[in-house]
Structure formats: structure tokens, C-alpha cells
Protein backbone atom coordinates (compact mmCIF):
# COMPACT_ATOMS: atom_id res chain seq x y z
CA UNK A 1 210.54 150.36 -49.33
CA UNK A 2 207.76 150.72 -46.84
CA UNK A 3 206.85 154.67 -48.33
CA UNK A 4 202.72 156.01 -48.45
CA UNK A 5 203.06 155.04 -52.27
CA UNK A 6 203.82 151.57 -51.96
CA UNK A 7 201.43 151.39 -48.93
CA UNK A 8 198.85 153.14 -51.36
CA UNK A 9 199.31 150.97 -54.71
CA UNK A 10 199.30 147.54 -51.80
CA UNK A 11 195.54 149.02 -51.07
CA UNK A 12 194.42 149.79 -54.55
CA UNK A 13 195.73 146.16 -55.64
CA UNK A 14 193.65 144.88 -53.17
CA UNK A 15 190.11 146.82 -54.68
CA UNK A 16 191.08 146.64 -57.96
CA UNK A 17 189.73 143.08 -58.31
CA UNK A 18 190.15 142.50 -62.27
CA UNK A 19 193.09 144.39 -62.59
CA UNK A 20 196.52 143.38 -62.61
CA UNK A 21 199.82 145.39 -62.34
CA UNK A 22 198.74 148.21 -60.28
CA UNK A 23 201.53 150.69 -60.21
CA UNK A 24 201.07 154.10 -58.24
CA UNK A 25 203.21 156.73 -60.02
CA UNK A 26 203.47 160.59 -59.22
CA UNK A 27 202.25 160.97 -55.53
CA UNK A 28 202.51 164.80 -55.37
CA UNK A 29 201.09 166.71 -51.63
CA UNK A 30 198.82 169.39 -52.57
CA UNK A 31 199.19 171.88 -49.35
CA UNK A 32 197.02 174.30 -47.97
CA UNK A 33 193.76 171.87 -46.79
CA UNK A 34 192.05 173.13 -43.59
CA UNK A 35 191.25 169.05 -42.07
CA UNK A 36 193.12 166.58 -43.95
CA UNK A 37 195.96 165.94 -46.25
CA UNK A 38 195.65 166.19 -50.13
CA UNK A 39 197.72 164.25 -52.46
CA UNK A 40 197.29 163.32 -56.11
CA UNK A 41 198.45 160.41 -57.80
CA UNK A 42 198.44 158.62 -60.99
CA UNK A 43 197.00 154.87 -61.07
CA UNK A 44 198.11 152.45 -63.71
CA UNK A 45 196.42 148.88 -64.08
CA UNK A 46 195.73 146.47 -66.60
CA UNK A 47 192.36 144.99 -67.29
CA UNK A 48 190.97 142.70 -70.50
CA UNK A 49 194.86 142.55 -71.70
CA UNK A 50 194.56 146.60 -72.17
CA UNK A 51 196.88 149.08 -70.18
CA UNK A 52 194.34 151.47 -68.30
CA UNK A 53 195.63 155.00 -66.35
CA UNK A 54 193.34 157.42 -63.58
CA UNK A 55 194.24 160.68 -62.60
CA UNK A 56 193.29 160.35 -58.49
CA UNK A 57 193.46 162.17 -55.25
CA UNK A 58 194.13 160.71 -51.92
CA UNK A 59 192.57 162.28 -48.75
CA UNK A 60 194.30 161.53 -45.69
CA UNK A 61 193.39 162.50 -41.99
CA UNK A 62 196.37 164.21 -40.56
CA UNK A 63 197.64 163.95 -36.95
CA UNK A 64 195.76 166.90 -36.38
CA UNK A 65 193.82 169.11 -38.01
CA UNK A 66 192.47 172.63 -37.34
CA UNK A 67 188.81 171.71 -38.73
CA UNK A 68 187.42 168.50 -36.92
CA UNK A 69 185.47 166.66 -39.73
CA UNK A 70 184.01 163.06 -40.68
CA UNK A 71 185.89 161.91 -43.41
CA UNK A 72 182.84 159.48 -44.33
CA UNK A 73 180.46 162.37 -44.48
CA UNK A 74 182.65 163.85 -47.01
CA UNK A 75 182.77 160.88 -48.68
CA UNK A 76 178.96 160.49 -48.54
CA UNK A 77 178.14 163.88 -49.71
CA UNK A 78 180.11 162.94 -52.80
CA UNK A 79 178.74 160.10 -53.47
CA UNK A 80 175.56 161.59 -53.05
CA UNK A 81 175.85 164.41 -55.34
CA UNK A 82 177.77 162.68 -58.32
CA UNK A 83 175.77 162.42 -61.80
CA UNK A 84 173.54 165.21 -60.45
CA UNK A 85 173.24 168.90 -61.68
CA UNK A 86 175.59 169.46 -58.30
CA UNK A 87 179.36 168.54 -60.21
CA UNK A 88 181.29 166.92 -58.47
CA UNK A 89 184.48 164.42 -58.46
CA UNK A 90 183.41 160.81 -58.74
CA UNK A 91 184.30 158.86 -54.93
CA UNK A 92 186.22 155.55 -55.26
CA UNK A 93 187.19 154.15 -51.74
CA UNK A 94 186.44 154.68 -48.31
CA UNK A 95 189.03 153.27 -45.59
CA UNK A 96 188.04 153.50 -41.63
CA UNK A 97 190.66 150.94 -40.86
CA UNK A 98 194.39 153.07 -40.29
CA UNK A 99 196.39 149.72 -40.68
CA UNK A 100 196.83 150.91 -44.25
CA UNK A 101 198.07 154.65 -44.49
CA UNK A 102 198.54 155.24 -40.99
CA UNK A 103 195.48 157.16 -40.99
CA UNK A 104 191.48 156.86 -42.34
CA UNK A 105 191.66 158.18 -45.98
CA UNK A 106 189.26 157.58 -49.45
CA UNK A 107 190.36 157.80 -52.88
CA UNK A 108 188.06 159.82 -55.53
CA UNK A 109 188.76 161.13 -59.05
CA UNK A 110 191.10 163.84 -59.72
CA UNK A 111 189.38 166.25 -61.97
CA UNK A 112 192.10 167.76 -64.28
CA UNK A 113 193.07 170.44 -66.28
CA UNK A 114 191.27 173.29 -64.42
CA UNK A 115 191.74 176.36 -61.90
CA UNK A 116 191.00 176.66 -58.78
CA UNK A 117 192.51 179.54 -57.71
CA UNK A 118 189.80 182.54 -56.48
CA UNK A 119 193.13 185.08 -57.02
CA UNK A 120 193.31 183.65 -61.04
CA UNK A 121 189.11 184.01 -61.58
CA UNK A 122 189.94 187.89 -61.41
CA UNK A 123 192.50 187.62 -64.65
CA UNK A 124 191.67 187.23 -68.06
CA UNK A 125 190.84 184.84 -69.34
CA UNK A 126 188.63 183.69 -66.20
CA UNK A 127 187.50 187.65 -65.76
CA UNK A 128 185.79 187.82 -69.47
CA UNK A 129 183.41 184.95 -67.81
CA UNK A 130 182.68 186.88 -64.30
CA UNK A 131 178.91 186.86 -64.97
CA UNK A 132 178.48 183.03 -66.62
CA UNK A 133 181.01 181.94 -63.43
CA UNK A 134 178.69 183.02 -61.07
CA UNK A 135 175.28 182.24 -62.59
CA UNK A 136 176.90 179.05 -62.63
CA UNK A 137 178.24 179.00 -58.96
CA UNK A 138 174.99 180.62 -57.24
CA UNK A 139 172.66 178.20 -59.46
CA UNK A 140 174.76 175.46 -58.36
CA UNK A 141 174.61 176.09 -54.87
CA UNK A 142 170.84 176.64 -55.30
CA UNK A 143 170.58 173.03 -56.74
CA UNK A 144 172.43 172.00 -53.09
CA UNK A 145 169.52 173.67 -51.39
CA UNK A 146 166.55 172.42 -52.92
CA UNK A 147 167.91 168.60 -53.09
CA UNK A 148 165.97 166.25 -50.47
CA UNK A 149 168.87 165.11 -48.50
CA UNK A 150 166.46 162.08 -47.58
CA UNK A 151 166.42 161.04 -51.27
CA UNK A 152 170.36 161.37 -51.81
CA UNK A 153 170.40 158.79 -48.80
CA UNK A 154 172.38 161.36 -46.15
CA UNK A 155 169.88 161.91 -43.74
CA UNK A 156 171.13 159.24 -42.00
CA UNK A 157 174.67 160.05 -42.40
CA UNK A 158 174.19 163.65 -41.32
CA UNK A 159 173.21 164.15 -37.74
CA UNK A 160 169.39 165.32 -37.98
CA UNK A 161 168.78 169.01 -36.92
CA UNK A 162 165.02 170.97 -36.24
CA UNK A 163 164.42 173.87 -38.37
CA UNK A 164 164.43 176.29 -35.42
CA UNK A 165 167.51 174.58 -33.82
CA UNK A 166 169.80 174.97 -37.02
CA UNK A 167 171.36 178.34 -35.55
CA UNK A 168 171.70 177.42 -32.04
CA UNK A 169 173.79 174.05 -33.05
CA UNK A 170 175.97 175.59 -35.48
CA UNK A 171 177.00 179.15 -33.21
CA UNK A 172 177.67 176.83 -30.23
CA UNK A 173 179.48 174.46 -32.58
CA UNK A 174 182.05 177.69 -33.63
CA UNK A 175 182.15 178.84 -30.14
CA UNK A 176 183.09 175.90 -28.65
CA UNK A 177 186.08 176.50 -31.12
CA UNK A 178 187.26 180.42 -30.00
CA UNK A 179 186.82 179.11 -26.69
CA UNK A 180 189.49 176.28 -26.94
CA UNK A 181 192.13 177.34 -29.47
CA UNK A 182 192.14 181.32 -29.20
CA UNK A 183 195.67 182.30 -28.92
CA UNK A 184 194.41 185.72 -27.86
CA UNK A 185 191.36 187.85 -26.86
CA UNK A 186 188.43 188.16 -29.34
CA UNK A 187 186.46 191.23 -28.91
CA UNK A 188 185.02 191.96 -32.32
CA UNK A 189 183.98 188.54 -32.69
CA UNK A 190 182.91 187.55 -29.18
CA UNK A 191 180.39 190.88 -29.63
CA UNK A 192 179.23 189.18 -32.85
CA UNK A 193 178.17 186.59 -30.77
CA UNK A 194 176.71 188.29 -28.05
CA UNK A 195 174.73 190.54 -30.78
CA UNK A 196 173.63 186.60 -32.60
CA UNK A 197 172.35 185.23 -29.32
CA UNK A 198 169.91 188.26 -29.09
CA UNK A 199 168.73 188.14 -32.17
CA UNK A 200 167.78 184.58 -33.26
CA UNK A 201 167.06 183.77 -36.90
CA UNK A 202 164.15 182.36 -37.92
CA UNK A 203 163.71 178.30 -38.26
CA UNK A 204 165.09 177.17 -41.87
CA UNK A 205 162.82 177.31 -44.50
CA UNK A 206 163.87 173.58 -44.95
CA UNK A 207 166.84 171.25 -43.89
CA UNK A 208 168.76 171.29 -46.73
CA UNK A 209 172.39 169.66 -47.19
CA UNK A 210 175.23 172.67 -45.86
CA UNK A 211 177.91 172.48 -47.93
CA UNK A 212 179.55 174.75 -45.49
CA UNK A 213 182.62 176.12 -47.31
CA UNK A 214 181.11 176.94 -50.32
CA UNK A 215 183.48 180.22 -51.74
CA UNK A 216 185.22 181.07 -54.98
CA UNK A 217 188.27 178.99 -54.14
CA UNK A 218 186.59 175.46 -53.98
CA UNK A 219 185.45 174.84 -57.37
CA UNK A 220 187.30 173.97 -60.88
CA UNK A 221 186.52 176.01 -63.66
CA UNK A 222 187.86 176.21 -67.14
CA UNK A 223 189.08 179.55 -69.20
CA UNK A 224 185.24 179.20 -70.91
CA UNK A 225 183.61 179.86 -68.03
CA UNK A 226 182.49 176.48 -67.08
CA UNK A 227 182.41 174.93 -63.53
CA UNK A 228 183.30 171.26 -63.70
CA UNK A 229 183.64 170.30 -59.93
CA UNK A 230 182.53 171.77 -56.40
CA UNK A 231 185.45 170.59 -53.58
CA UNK A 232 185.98 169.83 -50.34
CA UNK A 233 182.68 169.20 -48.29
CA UNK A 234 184.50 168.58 -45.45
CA UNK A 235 182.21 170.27 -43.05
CA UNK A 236 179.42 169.38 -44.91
CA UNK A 237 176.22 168.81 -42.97
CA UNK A 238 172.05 169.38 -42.92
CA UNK A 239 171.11 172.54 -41.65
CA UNK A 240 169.82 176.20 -42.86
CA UNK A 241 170.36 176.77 -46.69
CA UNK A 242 171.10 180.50 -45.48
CA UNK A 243 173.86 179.70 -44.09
CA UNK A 244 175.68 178.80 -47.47
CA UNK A 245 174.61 181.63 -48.88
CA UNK A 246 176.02 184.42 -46.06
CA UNK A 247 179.12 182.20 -46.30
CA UNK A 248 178.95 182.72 -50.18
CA UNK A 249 178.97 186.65 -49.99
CA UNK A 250 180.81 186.87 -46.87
CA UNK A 251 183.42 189.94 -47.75
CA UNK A 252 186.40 188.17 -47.31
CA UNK A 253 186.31 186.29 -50.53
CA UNK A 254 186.05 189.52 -52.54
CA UNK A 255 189.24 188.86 -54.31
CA UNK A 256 188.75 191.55 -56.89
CA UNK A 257 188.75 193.75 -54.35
CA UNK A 258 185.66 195.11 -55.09
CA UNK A 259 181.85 195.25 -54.40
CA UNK A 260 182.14 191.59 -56.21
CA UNK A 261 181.06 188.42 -54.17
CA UNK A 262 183.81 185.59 -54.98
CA UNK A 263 185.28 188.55 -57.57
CA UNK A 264 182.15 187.28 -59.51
CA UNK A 265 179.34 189.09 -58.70
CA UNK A 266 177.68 191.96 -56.19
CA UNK A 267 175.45 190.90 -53.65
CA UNK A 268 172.62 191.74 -54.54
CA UNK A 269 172.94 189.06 -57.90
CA UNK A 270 174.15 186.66 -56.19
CA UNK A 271 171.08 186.61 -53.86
CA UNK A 272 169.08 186.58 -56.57
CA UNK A 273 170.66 183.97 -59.29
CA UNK A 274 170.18 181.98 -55.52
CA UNK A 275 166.48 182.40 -55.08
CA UNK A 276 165.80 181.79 -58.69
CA UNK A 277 167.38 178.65 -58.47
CA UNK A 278 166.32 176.97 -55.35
CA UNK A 279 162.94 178.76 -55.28
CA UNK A 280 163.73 179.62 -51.58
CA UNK A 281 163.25 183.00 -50.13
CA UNK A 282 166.27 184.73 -48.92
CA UNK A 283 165.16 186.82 -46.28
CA UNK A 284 167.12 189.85 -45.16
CA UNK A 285 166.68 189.85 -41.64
CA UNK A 286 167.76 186.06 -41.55
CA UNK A 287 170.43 186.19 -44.50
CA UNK A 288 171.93 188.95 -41.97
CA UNK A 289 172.30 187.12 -38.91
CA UNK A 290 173.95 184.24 -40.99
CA UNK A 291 175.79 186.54 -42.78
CA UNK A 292 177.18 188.23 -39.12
CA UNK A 293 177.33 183.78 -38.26
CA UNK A 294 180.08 183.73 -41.15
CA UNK A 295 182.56 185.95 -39.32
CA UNK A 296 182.44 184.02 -36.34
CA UNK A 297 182.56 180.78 -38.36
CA UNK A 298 185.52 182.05 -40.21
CA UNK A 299 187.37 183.51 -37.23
CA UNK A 300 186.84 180.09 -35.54
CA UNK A 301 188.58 178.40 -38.68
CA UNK A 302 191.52 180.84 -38.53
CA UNK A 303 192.36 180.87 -34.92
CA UNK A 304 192.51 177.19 -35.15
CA UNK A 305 194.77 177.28 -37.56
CA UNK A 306 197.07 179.55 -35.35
CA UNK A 307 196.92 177.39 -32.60
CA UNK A 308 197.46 174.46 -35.14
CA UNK A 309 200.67 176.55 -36.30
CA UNK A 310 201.73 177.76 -33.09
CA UNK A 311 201.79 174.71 -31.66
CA UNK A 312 204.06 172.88 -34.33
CA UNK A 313 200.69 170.15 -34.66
CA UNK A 314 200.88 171.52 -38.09
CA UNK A 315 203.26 173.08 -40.07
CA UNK A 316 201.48 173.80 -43.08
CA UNK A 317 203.23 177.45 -43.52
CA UNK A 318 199.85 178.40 -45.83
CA UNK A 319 197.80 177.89 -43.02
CA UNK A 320 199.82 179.63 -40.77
CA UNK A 321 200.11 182.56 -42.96
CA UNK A 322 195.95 182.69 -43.82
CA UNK A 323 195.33 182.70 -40.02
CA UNK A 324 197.22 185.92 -39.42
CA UNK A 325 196.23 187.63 -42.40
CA UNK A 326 192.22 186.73 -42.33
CA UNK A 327 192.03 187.27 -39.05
CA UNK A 328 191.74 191.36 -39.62
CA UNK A 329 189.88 190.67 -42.52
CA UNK A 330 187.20 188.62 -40.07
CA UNK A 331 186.87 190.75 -38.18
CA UNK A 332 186.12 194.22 -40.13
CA UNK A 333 183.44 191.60 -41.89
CA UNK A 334 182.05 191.16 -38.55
CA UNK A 335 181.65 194.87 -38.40
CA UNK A 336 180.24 195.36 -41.80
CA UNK A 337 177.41 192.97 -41.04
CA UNK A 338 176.74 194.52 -37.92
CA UNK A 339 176.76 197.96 -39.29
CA UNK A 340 179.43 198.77 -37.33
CA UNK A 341 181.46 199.81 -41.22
CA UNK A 342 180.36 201.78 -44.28
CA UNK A 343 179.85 199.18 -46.89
């Protein structure tokens, strides 16, 4: 039978060149990806006359999807980072060609045995960690701004950007997005932007690698307190190191429901565990306008996926459901940036 697992283990046969007996076993969809599809298998060869077993993922570009990304810049960026003090999940295969799965896809390491979830980091036993999880998380994403993204081999991967022009590219960039999927007038969000274009940041300290989605949500962590992976750098790409940050703190992802970035941390820590780690400067006047940047950003990711939804070009019910209920959210983060809310 013709099925994506046979089609899968036909591909894998074809890279594994000293192995024999590939078998792909367990193909499972993990839903609730933004840009492409997420499965994870398990891969079964043998090699030297021994039986051998990998725990991967597969990700797939959909027939749509409500975040337009380069799958080989995600690719890259993992590549890139793996061995490094930046964990990530070692990248296997990169496929351009659709005759294969229908679709582009690569294959990287599935790291297992650990939570994701930024609704379980609140619970025991993830909670008694709060403070080592985010030392760890806000050093880590301090080690992502201070790397040379001409020595990890991306800067020609990753479309080249000035200092000064990082804000202008990425606002237009989310813009561009309200303006072609919104389902429905913006006001909070289209003031946001008015309020951004008169009051320019300053250039980037540096062009540093974005990861761009950088939240309590997209990282594996054990019930020790240890972060063992950072995920999906999808919209990965060189630009302002502020602009990880504000999207780091943004108030949506305070699923403690408190004062606690990520349900990790408060703000002002956060900032701080940052600077110490990167040895950059967050400045306030700049961290703000990113940080008023990250509601439009995020309202731009959730009207797509309305549009997406409401369309039927994907029926990822997750998705649908995140659109409607961040949206509010988005917006009274807007607000708060803009001092527009009590804090």
C-alpha cells in the first residue's frame, strides 16, 4: 500500500546507505503546528549484523499553512545550533524534491521523554524548578544572541538585514499579513502600528540569529528542571536580538496567570538573566517598541490561522480554537505595552 509510511521508510532506505531492513513503525501526527505538519516515527535498520532503532520526527509542508516559512532555514538553523550551548534536536535529512511525500519535508531526531507543555511547567513537579527553568531558558536564548551567525554558516541562508532596517522589514513583514487574511477589522492592533511607525527603534545592537517564536511552549524540559531541546525555528531569521526577547515576555504566555513571564519568571529577571548572558544591553525604550511589535506579530499569526480555519485550508481544530481565544488576549497585550492597561 502506497500510505506516507511506506513512502517514508522507501526514502530512508534510500539514505540509509549501510543499513539494511529499514522498517518505519509508529507514524503518529502530532497536531497543533502553526506552518507544517509534525509526525513522529520510529526507524528500525540493521547495520554491522546488529538491529539498530531511532526515535524521529518528520516535518512536512502542508497544503497550506497559516505561517509562510523556509523549511531549509529551519533545517539550517538546526544544523547550525546542534553540539552548541543552544540544545537542540540533531537534523538528519533535507528533501526539496515533493516526488517523495507529496510535499518538501526533513527528518531530525525526536528528543524523548520530556514536556513541552507551557500549561504543565506551572504544576509540580515542573513548578518546584520555576527559577532554574528560566535561568536556563533566558541564558539560552542569550547564547542565540551573542552567536556570530556568520560563523554557524547562516548568513548566507538567512536573507541579510541592516541594523537600522531590522524593524522596518519585520512590521511590514506582519502587516502585509493583517492586511491579507483579516477576517475582520483590527483597531487595537492597526493603532499599534500606527503608534510603531512613529516611534522607530533604534538600529540592533548586532544582527543576531531571531529565533522568532521563542516562548515557554517550544522547549523540552524534564521534572529536574533541565531544558534538553529548543523547537520549532520555523520563522527563524537574522535580525534584532530584542525582538526575541519582547516576544519572550510578551503577556500572553503568562500561563500561571501571574506577573510570571512563560509562568517562569517576572520581567524584570528575565531581562536581566538575558543581559547577563549575551552581554547585550536591553534598552527600555527599544525593548518597548518590540515588545508593542509582539502583539502585532502575534495577532498576525492568529488571524491567519482564522482565515486558515475559516476557509477549510486547514482544519487543524487547535488552531482554530487558539485564533479565537488569543486574539483578545493580543490585543489587551497591545494595550499594556502601549500603556493603554494597568499592568
Amino acid at each position: 500500500m502506497d500510505t506516507l509510511e511506506a513512502r517514508l521508510c522507501d526514502y530512508i532506505a534510500g539514505k540509509l546507505r549501510h543499513g539494511s531492513g529499514v522498517r518505519v513503525e509508529n507514524l503518529d501526527r502530532i497536531f497543533g503546528g502553526a506552518s507544517r505538519e509534525t509526525y513522529r516515527f520510529v526507524l528500525h535498520w540493521k547495520e554491522d549484523e546488529a538491529d539498530h532503532s531511532r526515535r524521529l520526527i518528520l516535518r512536512r509542508d502542508p497544503p497550506s499553512s497559516l505561517i509562510e516559512t523556509e523549511r531549509a532555514i529551519e533545517f539550517a538553523a538546526y544544523r547550525a545550533f546542534h553540539g552548541s550551548a543552544v540544545p537542540v534536536p540533531e537534523a538528519l535529512w533535507l528533501e526539496e524534491d515533493p516526488q517523495y511525500l507529496e510535499h518538501p519535508f526533513f527528518v531530525m531526531e525526536e528528543l524523548s521523554g520530556f514536556e513541552a507543555s507551557p500549561q504543565a511547567i506551572t504544576q509540580p513537579p515542573y513548578s518546584d524548578h520555576a527559577a532554574k527553568l528560566a535561568q536556563q531558558k533566558w541564558r539560552i536564548l542569550g547564547e542565540i544572541a551573542k552567536a556570530d551567525p556568520s560563523k554557524l554558516g547562516l548568513e548566507g541562508i538567512m536573507k541579510s538585514v541592516a541594523p537600522g532596517e531590522c524593524w522596518q522589514r519585520e512590521l511590514a513583514r506582519w502587516e502585509g499579513v493583517l492586511d491579507e487574511d483579516e477576517l475582520c477589522p483590527q483597531p487595537v492592533i492597526r493603532a499599534a502600528i500606527r503608534w510603531l511607525r512613529r516611534n522607530p527603534p533604534p538600529p540592533a545592537q548586532k544582527i543576531s540569529v531571531v529565533h522568532a517564536d521563542y516562548r515557554t511552549g517550544n522547549f523540552l524540559y524534564d521534572a529536574e528542571g533541565t531544558i534538553h531541546g529548543i523547537l520549532d525555528w520555523e520563522m527563524a531569521h537574522l535580525g534584532d536580538p530584542l525582538e526575541d526577547l519582547a516576544w519572550s515576555i510578551n503577556p500572553v504566555w503568562r500561563w500561571a496567570r501571574d506577573e510570571r513571564c512563560g509562568g517562569l519568571a517576572p520581567r524584570e529577571d528575565a531581562i536581566r538573566i538575558w543581559e547577563q548572558s549575551c552581554g547585550l544591553r536591553a534598552d527600555p525604550d527599544a525593548l518597548r517598541w518590540w515588545e508593542v511589535f509582539s502583539s502585532v506579530k502575534g495577532q498576525g499569526i492568529w488571524v491567519s490561522g482564522a482565515q486558515e480555519f475559516s476557509e477549510g485550508t486547514n482544519q487543524d481544530v487547535i488552531l482554530g480554537l487558539s485564533s479565537w481565544i488569543m486574539g483578545n488576549a493580543q490585543d489587551r497585550a497591545a494595550l499594556l505595552a502601549l500603556g493603554r492597561l494597568p499592568s
